[in-house]
N, C-alpha and C. Protein backbone atom coordinates (compact mmCIF):
# COMPACT_ATOMS: atom_id res chain seq x y z
N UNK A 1 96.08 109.76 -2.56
CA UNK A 1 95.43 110.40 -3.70
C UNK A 1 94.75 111.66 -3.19
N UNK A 2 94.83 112.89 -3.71
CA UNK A 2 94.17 114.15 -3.92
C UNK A 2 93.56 114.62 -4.58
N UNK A 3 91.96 114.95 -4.84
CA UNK A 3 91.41 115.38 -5.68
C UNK A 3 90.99 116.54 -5.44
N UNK A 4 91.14 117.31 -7.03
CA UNK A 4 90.51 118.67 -6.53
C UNK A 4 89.56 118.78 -7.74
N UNK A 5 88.85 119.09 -7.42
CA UNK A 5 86.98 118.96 -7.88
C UNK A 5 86.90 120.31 -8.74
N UNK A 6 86.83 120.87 -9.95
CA UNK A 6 86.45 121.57 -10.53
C UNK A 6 87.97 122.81 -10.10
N UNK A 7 88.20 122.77 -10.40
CA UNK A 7 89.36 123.68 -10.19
C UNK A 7 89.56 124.90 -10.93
N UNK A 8 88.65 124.96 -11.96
CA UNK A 8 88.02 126.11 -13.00
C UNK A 8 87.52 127.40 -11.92
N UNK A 9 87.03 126.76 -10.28
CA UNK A 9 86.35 128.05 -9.80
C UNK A 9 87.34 127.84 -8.56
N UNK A 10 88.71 127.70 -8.55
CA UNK A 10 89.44 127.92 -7.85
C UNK A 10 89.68 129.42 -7.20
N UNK A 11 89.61 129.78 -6.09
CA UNK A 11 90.59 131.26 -5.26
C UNK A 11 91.61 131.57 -6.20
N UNK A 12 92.34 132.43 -5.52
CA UNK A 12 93.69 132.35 -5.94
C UNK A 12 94.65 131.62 -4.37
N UNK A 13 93.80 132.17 -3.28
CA UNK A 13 94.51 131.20 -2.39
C UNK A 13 94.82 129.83 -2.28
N UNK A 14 93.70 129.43 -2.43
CA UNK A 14 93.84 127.72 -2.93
C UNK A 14 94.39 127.36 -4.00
N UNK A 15 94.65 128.21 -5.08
CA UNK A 15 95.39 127.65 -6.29
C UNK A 15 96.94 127.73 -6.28
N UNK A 16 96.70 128.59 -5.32
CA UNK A 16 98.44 129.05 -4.35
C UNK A 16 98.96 127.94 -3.63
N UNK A 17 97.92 127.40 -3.03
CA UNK A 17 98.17 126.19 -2.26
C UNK A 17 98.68 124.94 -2.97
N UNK A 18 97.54 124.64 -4.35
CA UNK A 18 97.55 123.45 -4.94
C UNK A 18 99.16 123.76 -5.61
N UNK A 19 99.68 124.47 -6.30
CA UNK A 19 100.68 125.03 -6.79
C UNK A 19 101.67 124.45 -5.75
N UNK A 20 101.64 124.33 -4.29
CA UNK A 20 103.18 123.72 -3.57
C UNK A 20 102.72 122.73 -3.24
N UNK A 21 101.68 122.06 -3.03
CA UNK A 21 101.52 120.85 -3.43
C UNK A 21 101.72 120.24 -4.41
N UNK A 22 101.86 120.56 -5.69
CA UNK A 22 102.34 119.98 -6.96
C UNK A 22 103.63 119.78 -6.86
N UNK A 23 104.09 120.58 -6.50
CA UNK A 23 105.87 120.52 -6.22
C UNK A 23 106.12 119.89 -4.99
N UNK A 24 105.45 119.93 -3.86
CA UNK A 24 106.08 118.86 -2.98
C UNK A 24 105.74 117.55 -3.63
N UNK A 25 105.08 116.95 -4.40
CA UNK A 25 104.70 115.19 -5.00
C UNK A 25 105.55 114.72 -5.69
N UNK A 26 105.95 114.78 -6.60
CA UNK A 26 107.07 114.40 -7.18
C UNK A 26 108.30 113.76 -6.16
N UNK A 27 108.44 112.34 -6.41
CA UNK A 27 109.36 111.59 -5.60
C UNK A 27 108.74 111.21 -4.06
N UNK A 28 107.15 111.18 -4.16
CA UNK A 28 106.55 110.75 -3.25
C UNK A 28 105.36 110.39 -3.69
N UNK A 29 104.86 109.13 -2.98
CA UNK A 29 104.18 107.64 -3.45
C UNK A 29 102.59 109.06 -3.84
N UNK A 30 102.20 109.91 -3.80
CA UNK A 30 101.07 110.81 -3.90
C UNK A 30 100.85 111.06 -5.42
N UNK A 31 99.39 110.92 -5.70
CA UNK A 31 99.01 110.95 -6.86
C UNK A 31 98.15 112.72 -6.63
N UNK A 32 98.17 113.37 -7.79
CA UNK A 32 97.20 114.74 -6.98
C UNK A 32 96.44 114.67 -8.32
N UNK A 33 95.15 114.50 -8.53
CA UNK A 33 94.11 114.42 -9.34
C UNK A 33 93.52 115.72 -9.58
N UNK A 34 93.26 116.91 -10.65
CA UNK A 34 92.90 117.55 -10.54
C UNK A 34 91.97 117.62 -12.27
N UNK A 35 90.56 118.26 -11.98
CA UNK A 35 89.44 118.62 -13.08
C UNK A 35 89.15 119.69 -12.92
N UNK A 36 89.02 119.62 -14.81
CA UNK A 36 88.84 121.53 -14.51
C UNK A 36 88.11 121.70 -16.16
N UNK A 37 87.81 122.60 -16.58
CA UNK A 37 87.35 122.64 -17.70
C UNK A 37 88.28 123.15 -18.44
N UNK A 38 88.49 123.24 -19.77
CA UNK A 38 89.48 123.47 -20.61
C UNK A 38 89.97 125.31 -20.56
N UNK A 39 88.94 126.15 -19.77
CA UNK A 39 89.31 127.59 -19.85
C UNK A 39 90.90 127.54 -18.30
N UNK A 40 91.28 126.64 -17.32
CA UNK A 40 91.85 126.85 -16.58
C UNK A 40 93.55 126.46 -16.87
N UNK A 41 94.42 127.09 -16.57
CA UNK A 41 95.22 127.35 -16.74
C UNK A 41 96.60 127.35 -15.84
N UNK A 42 97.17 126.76 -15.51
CA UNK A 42 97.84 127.06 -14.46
C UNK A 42 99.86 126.90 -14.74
N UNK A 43 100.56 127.21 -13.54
CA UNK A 43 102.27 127.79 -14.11
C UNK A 43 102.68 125.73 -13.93
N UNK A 44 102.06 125.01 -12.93
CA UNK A 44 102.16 123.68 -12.50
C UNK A 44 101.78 122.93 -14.14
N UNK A 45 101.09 123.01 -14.80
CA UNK A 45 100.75 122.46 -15.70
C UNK A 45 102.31 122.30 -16.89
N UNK A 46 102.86 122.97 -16.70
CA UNK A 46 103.92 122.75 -17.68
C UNK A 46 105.35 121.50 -17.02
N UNK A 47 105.23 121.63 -15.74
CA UNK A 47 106.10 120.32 -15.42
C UNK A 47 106.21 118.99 -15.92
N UNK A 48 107.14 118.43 -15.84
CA UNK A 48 107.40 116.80 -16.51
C UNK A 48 106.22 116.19 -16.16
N UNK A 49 106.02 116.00 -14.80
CA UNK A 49 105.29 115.22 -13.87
C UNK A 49 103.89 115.09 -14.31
N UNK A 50 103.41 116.47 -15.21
CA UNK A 50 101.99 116.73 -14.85
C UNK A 50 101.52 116.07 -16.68
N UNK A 51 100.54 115.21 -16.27
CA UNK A 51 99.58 114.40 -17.37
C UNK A 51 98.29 115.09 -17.98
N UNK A 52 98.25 115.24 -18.78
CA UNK A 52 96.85 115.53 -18.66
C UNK A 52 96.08 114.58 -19.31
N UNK A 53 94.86 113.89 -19.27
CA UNK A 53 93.97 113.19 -20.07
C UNK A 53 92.82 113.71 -19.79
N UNK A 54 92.68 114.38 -21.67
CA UNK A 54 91.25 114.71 -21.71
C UNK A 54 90.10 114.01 -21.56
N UNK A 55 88.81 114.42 -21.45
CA UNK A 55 88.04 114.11 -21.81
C UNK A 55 87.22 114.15 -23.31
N UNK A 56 87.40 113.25 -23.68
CA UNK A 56 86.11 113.87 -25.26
C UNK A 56 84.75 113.78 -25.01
N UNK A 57 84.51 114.31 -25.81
CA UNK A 57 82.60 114.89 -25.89
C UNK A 57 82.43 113.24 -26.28
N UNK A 58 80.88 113.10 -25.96
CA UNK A 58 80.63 111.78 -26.39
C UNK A 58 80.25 111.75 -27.86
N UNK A 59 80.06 110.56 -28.53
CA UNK A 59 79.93 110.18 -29.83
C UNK A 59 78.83 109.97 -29.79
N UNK A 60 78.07 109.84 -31.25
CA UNK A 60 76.53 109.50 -31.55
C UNK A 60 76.02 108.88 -30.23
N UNK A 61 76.34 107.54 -30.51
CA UNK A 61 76.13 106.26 -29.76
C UNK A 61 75.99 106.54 -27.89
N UNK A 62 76.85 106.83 -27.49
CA UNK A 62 76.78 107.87 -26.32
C UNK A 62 75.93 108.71 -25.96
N UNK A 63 75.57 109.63 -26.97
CA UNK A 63 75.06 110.45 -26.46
C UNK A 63 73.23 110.37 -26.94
N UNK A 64 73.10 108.89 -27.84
CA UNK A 64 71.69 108.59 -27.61
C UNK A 64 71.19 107.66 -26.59
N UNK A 65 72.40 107.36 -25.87
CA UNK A 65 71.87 106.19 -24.81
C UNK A 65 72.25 107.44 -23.75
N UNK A 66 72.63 108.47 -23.80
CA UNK A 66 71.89 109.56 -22.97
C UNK A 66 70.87 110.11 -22.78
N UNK A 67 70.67 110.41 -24.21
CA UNK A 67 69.42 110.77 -24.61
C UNK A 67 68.18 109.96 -24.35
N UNK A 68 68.20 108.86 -24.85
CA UNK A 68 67.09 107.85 -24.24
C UNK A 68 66.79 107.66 -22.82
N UNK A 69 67.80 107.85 -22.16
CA UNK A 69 67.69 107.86 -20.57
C UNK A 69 67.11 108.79 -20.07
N UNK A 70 67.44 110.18 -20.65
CA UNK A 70 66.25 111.40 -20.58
C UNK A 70 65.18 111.73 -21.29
N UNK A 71 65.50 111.46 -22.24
CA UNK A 71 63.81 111.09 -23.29
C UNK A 71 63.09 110.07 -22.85
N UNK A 72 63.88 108.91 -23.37
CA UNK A 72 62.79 108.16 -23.49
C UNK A 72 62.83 107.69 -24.86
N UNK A 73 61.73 106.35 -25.62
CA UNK A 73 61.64 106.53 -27.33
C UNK A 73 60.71 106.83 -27.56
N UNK A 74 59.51 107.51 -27.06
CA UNK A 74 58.07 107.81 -28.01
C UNK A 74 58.77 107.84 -29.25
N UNK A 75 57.67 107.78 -30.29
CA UNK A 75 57.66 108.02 -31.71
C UNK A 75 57.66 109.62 -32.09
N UNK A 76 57.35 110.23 -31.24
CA UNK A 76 57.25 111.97 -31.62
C UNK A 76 58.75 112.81 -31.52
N UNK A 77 59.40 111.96 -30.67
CA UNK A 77 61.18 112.11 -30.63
C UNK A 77 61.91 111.73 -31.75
N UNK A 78 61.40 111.28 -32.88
CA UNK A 78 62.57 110.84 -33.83
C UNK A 78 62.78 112.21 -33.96
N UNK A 79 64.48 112.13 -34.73
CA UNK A 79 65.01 113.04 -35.08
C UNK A 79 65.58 114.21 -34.04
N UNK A 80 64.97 114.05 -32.98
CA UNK A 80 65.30 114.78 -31.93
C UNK A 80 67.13 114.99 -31.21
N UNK A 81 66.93 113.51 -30.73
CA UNK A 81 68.24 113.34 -30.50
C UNK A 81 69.58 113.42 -31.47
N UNK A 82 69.27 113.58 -32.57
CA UNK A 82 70.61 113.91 -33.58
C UNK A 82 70.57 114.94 -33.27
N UNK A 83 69.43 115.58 -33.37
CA UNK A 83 69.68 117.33 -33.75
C UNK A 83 70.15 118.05 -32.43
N UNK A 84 69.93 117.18 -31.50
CA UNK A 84 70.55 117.68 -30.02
C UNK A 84 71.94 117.41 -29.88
N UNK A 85 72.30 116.07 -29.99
CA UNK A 85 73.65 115.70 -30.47
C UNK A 85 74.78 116.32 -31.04
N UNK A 86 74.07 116.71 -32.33
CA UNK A 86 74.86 117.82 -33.85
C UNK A 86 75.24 119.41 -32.85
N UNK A 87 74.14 119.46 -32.57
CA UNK A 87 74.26 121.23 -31.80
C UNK A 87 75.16 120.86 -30.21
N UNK A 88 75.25 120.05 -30.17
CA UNK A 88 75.23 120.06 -28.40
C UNK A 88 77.28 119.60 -28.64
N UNK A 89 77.63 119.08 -29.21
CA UNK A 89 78.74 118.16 -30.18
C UNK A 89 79.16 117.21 -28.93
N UNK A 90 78.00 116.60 -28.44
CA UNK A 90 78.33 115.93 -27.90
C UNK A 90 78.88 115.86 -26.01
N UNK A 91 78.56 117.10 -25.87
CA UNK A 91 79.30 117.75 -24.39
C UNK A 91 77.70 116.86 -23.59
N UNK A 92 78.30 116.03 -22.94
CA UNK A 92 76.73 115.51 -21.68
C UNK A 92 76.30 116.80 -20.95
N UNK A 93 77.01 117.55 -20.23
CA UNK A 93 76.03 118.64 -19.46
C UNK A 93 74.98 119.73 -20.93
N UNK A 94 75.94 119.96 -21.77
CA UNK A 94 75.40 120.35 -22.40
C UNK A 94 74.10 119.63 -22.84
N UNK A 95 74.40 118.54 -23.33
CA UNK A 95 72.67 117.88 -23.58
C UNK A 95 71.48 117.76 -22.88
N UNK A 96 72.12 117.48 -21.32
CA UNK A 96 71.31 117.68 -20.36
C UNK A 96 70.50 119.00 -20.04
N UNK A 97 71.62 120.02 -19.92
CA UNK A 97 70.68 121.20 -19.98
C UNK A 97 69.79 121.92 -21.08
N UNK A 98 69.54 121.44 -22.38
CA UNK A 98 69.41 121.25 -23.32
C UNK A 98 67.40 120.23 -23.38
N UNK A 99 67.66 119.36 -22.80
CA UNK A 99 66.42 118.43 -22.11
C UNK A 99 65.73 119.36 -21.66
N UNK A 100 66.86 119.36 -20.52
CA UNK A 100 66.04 120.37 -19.42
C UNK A 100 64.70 122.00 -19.61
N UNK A 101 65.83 122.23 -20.42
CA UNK A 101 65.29 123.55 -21.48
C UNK A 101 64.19 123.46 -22.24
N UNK A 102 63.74 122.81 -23.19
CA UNK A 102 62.98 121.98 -23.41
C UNK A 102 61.65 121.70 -22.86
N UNK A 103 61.86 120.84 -21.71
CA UNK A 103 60.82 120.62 -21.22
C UNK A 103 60.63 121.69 -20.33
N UNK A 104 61.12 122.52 -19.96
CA UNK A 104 60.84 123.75 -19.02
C UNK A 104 60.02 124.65 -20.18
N UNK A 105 60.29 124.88 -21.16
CA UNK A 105 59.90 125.62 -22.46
C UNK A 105 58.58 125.35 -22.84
N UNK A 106 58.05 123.62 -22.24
CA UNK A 106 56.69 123.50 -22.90
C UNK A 106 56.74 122.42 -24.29
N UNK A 107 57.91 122.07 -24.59
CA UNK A 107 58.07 121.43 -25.88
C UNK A 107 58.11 120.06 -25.67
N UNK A 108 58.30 119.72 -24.54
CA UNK A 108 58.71 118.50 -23.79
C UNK A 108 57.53 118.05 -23.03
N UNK A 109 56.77 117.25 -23.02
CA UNK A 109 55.86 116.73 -22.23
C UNK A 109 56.21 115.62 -21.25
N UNK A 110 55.94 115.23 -20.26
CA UNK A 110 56.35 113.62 -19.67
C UNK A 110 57.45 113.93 -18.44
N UNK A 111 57.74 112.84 -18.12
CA UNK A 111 59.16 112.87 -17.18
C UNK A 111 60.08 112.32 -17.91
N UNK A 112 61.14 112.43 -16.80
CA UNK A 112 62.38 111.50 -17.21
C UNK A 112 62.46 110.32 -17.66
N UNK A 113 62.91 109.90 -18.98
CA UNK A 113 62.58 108.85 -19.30
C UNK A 113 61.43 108.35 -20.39
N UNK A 114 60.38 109.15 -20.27
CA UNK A 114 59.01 109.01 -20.66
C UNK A 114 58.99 110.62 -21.35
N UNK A 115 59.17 110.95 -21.77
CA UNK A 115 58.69 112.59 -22.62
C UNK A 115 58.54 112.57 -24.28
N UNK A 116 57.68 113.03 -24.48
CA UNK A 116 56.70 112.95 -25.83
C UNK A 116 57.20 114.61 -26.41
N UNK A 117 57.62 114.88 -27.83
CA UNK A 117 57.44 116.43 -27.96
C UNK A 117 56.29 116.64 -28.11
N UNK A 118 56.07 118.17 -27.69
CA UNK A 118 54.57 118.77 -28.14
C UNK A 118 54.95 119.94 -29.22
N UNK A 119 55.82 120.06 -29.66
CA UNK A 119 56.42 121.13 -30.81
C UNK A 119 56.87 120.48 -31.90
N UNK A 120 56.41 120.97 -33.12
CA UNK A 120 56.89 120.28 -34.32
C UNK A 120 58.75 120.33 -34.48
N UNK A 121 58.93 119.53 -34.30
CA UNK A 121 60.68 119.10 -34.14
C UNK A 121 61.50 120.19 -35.50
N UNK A 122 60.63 120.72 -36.33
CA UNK A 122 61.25 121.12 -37.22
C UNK A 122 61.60 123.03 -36.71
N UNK A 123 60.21 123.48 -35.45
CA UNK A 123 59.79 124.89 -34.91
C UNK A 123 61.16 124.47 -33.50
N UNK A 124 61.51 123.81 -33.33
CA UNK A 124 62.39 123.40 -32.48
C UNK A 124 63.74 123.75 -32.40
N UNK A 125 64.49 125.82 -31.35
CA UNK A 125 65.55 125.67 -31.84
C UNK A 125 66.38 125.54 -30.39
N UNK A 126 67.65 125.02 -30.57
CA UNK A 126 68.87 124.81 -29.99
C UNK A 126 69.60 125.84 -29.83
N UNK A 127 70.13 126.91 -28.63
CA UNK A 127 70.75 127.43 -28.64
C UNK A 127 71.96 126.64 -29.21
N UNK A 128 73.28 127.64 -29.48
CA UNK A 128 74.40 127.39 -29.78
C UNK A 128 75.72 127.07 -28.37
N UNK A 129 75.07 127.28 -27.54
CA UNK A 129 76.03 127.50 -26.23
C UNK A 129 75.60 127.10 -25.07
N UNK A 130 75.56 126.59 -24.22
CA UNK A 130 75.55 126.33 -22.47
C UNK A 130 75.23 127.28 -22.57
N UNK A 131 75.43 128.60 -22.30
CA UNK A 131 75.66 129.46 -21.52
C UNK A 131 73.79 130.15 -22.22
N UNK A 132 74.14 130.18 -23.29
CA UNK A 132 72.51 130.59 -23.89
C UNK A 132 71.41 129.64 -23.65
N UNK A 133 71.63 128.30 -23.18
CA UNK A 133 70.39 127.84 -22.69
C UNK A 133 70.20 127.89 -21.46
N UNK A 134 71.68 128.04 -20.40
CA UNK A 134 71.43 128.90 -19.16
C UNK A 134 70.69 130.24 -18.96
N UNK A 135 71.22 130.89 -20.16
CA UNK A 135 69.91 131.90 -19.72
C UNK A 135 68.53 132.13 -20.08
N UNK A 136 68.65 130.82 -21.61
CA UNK A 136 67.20 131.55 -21.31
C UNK A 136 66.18 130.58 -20.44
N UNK A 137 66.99 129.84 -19.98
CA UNK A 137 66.34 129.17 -18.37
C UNK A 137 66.43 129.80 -17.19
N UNK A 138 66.96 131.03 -17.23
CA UNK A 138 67.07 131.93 -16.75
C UNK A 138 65.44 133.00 -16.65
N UNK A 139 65.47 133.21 -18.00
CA UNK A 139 64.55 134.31 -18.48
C UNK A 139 63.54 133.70 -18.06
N UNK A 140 62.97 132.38 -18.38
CA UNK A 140 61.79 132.00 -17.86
C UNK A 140 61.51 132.09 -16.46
N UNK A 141 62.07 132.04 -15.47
CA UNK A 141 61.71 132.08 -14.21
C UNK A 141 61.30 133.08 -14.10
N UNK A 142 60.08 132.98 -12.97
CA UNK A 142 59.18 133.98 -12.48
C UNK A 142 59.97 135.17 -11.86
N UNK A 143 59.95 136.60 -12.02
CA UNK A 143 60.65 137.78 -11.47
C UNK A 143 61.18 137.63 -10.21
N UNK A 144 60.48 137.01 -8.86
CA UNK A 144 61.20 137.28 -8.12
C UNK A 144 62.18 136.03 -7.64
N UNK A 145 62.16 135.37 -8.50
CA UNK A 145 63.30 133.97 -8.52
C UNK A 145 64.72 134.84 -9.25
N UNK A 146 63.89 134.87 -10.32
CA UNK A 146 65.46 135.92 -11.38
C UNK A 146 66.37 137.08 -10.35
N UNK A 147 65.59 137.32 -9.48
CA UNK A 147 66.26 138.73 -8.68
C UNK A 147 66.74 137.57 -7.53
N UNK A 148 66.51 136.40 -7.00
CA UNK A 148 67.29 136.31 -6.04
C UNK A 148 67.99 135.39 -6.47
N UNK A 149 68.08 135.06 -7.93
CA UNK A 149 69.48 134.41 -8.48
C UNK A 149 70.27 135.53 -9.09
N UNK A 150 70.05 136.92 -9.18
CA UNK A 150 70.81 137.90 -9.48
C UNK A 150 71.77 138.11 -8.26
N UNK A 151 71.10 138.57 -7.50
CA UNK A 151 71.45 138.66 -5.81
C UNK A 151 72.45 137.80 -5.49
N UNK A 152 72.10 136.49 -5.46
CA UNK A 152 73.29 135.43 -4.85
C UNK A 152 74.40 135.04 -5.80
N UNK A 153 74.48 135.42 -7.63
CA UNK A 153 75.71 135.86 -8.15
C UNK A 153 76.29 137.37 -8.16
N UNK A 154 76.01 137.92 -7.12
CA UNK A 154 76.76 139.14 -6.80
C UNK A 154 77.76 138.47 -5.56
N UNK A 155 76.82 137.88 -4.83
CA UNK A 155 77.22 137.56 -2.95
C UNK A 155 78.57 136.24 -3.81
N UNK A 156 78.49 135.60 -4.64
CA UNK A 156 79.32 134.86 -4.90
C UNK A 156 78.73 133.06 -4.76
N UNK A 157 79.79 132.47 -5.05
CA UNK A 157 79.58 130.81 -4.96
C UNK A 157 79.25 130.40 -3.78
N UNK A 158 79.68 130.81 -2.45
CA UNK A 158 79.42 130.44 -1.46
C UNK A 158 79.74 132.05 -0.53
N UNK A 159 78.27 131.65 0.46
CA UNK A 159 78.32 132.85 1.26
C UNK A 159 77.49 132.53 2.59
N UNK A 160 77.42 133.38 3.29
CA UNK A 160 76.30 133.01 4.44
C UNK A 160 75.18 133.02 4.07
N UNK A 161 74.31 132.31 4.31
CA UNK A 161 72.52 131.89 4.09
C UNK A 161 72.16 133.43 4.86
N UNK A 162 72.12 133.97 5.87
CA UNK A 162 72.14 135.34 6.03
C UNK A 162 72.01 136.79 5.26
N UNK A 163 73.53 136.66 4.93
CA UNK A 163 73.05 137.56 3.69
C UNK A 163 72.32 137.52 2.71
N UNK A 164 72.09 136.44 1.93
CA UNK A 164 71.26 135.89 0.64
C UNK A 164 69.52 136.57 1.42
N UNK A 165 69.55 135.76 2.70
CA UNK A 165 68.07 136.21 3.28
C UNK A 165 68.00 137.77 2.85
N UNK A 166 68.71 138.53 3.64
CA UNK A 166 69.01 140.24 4.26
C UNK A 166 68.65 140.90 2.65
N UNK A 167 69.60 140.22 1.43
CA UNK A 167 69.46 141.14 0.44
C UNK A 167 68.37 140.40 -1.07
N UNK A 168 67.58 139.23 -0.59
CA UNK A 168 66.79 138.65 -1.24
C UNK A 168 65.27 139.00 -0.55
């Protein structure tokens, strides 16, 4: 068995690679496991051989026994978790970062598990996107955090601890 772990932030060298590996498996006992998010794309994907099984977003039920695991039930949370649910449609990272946001924001009191709102649930909004509650978890960080997470998405996903120092 072969797994390749997120394959969405693949090279092109390595995707070059995984590509004759797909074609050498076929007619050999090798399973090649690969995850990726729905934007990745590849010429291997159209062969007989290749399966795909999605994932679905979770359902209500799912995604309040998520929710409870990061909430919690105080009484000041009703209504909370639908409305996170409805906006979020169910994607787990999404909900999570979503929590996260939240209680970074001030609206969220408590820990994991245990968190009370301190914002009237109704003054309470949900970005529409990952990507908009990434940033504005972004925006909140103190200036010189924001500049050396600017910095190290220039240098890339992985780089020397060196440079990050040199230009942070």
């Amino acid at each position: 068995v072969l797994l390749v772990d997120d394959a969405h932030w693949i090279d092109p060298a390595s995707d070059g690679f995984l590509a004759h590996v797909v074609e050498a498996v076929p007619g050999t006992r090798t399973l090649v496991v690969v995850n990726f998010r729905p934007e990745y794309h590849a010429a291997w994907m159209s062969r007989a051989s290749y399966r795909q099984l999605p994932l679905p977003s979770f359902g209500p039920e799912a995604s309040a026994a998520l929710l409870a695991d990061l909430l919690g039930r105080d009484a000041s949370l009703a209504g909370l978790g639908e409305k996170i649910h409805e906006r979020t449609g169910g994607n787990p990272f999404f909900i999570e970062e979503v929590v996260q946001s939240l209680a970074e924001s001030g609206s969220l009191a408590g820990q994991k598990g245990a968190r009370r709102l301190t914002t009237p649930i109704d003054e309470i909004e949900i970005p529409g996107t990952v990507q908009s509650v990434l940033s504005a978890r972004i925006d909140r960080l103190p200036e010189r955090e924001r500049r050396l997470l600017q910095a190290a998405s220039v240098i890339g996903r992985e780089g020397p601890l060196g440079v990050l120092e040199r230009v942070g």
